[in-house]
C-alpha atoms as a PDB file:
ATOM      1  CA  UNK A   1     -58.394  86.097  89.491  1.00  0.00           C
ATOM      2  CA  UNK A   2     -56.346  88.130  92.107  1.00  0.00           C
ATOM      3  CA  UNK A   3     -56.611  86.017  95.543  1.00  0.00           C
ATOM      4  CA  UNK A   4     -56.597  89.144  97.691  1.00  0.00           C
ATOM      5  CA  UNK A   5     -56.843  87.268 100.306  1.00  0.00           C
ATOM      6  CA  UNK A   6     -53.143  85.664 100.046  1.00  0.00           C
ATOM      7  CA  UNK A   7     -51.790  88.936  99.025  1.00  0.00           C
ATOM      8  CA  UNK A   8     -52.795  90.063 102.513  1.00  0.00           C
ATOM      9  CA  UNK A   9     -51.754  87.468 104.151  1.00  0.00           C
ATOM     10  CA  UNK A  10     -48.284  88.319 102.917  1.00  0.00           C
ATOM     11  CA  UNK A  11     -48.743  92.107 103.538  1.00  0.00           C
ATOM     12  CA  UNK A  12     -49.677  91.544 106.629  1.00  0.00           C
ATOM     13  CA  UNK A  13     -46.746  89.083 107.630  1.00  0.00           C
ATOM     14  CA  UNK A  14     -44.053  91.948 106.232  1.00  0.00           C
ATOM     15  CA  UNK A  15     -45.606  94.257 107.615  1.00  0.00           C
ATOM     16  CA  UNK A  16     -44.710  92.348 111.176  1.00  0.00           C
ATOM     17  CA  UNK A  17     -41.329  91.971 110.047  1.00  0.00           C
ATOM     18  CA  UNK A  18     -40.481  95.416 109.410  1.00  0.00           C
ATOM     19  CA  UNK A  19     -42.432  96.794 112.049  1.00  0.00           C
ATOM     20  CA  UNK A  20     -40.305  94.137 114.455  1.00  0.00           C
ATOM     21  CA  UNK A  21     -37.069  95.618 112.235  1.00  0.00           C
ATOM     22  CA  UNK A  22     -37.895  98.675 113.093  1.00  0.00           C
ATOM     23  CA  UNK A  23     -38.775  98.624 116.641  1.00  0.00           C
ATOM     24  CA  UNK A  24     -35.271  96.748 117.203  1.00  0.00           C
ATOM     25  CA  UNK A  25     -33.602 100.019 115.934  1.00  0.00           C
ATOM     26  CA  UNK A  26     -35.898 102.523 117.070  1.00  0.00           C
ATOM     27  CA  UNK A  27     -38.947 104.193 117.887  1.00  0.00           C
ATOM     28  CA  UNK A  28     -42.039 105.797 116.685  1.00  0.00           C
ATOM     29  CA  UNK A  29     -42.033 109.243 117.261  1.00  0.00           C
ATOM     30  CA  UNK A  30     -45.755 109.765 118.280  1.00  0.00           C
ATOM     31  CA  UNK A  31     -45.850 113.723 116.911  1.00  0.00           C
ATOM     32  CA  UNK A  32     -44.333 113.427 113.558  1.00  0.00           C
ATOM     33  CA  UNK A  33     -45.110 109.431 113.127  1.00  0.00           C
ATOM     34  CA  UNK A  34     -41.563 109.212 111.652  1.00  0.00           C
ATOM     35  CA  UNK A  35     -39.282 106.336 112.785  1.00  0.00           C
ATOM     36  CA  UNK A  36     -35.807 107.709 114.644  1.00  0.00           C
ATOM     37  CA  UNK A  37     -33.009 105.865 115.174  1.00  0.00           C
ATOM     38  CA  UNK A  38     -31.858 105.247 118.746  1.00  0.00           C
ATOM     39  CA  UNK A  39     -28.468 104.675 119.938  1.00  0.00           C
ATOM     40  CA  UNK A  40     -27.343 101.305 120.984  1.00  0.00           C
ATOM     41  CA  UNK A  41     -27.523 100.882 125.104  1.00  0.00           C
ATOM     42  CA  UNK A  42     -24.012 101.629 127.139  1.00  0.00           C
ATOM     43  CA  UNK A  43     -22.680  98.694 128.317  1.00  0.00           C
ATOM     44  CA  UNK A  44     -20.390 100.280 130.956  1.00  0.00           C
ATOM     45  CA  UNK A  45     -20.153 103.283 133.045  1.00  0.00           C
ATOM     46  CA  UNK A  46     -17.187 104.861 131.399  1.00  0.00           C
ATOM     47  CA  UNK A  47     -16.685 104.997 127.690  1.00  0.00           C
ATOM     48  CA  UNK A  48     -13.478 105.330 125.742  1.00  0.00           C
ATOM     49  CA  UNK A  49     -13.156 107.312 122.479  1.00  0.00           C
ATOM     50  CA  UNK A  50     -13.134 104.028 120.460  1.00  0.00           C
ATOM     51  CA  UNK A  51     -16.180 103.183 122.626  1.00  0.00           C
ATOM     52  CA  UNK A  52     -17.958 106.525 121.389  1.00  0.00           C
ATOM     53  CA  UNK A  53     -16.729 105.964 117.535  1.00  0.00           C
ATOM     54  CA  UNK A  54     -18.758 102.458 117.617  1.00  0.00           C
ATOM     55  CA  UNK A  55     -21.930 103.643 118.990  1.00  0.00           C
ATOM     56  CA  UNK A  56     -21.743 106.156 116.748  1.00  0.00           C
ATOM     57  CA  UNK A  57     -21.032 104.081 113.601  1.00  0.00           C
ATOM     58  CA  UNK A  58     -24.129 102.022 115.342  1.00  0.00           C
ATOM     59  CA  UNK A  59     -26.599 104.823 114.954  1.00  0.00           C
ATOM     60  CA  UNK A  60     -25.592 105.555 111.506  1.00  0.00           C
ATOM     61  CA  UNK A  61     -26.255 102.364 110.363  1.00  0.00           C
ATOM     62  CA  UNK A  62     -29.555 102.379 112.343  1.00  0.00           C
ATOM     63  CA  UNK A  63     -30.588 105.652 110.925  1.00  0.00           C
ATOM     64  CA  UNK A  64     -29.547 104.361 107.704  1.00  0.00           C
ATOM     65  CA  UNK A  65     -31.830 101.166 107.550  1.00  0.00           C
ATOM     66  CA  UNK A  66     -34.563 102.812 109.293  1.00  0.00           C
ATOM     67  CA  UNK A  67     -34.792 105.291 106.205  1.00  0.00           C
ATOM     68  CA  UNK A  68     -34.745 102.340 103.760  1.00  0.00           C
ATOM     69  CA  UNK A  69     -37.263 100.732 105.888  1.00  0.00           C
ATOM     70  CA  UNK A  70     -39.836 103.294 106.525  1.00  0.00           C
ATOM     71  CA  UNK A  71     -40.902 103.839 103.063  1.00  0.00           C
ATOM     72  CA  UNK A  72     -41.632 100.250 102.446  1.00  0.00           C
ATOM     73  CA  UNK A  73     -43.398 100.036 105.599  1.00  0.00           C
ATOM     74  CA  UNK A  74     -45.858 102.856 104.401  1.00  0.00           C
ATOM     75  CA  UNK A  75     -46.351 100.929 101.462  1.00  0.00           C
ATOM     76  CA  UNK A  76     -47.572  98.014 103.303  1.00  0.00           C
ATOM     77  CA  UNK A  77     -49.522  99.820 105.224  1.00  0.00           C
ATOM     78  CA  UNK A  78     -50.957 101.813 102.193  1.00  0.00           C
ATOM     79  CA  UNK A  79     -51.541  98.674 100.491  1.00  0.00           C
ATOM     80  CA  UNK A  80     -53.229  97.151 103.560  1.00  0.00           C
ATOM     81  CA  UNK A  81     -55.709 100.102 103.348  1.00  0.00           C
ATOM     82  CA  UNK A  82     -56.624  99.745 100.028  1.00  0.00           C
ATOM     83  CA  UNK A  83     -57.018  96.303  99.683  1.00  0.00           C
ATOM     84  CA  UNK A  84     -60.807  96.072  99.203  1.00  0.00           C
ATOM     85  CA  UNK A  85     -60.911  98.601  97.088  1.00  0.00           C
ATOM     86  CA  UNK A  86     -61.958  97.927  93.315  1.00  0.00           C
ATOM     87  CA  UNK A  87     -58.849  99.825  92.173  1.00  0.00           C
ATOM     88  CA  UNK A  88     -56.543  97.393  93.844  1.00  0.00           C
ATOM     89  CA  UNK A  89     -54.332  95.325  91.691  1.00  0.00           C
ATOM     90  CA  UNK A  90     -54.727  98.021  89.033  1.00  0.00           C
ATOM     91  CA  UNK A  91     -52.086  99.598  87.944  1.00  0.00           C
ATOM     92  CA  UNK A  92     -51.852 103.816  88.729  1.00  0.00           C
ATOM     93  CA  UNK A  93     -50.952 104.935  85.180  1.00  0.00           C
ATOM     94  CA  UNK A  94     -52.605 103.163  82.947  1.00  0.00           C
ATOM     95  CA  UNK A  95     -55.400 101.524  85.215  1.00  0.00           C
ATOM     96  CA  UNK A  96     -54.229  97.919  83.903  1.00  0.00           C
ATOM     97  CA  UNK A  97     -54.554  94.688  86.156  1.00  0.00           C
ATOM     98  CA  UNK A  98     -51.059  94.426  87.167  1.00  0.00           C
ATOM     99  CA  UNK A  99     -48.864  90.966  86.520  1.00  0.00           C
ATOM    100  CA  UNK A 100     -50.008  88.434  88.776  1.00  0.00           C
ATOM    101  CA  UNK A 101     -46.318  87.955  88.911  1.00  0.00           C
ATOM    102  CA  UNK A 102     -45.741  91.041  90.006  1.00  0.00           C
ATOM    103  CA  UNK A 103     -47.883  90.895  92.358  1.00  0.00           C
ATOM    104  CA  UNK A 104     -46.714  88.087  93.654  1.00  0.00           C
ATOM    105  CA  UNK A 105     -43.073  89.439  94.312  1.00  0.00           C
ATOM    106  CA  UNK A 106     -44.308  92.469  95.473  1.00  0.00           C
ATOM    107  CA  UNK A 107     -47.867  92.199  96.694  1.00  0.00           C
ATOM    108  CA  UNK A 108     -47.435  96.475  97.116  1.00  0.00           C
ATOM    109  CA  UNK A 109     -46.475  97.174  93.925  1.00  0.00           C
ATOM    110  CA  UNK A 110     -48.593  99.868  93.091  1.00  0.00           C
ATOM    111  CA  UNK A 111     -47.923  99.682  89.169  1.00  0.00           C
ATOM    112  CA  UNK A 112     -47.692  97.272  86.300  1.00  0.00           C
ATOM    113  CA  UNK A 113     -44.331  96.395  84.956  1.00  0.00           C
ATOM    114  CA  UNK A 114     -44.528  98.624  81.841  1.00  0.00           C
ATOM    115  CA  UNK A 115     -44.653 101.650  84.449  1.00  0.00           C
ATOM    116  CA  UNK A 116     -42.520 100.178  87.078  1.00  0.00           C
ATOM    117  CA  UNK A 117     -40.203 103.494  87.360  1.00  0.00           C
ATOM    118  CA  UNK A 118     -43.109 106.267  86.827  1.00  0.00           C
END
């Protein structure tokens, strides 16, 4: 039997994580509800160019992570949502209980293994 209680009990706790992630590289745009990156504070008045180049590199790599991020967050928080629903812990394609297994490593996953890349 699925314990759906433990499963969100874990959602819950990555959802933290990543929203603590997250907030440590940027902020929630309130209009479009997207994450943006935001560049790393200036630690002196004047800047040289090798300053500029590493801030830079910074807010790539912020940008970067917060678009790997995001998505899982969303599927936290779509997982969250659903969690007392019947349908939960059945599988989208072929409406299967997913692994417990799976589950387990990924208490989101939204599929069962034989449909993991659909």
């Amino acid at each position: 039997m699925l314990d759906k209680k433990k499963i969100k009990e874990k959602l819950e706790k990555e959802r933290d994580m990543l929203l603590g992630e997250l907030r440590d590289m940027g902020k929630l745009d309130p209009d479009t509800g997207e994450w943006e990156a935001t560049p790393e504070e200036i630690s002196s008045p004047q800047s040289d160019q090798n300053d500029m180049a590493d801030r830079f590199e910074d807010f790539e790599a912020r940008s970067s992570m917060i678009k790997t991020l995001e998505p899982r967050l969303n599927m936290i928080l779509k997982a969250l949502k659903g969690i007392n629903r019947e349908s939960f812990g059945k599988c989208e394609v072929c409406k299967k209980d997913i692994e417990a297994a799976r589950l387990e490593a990924n208490p989101a996953a939204r599929t069962c293994k034989k449909h993991l890349e659909k």
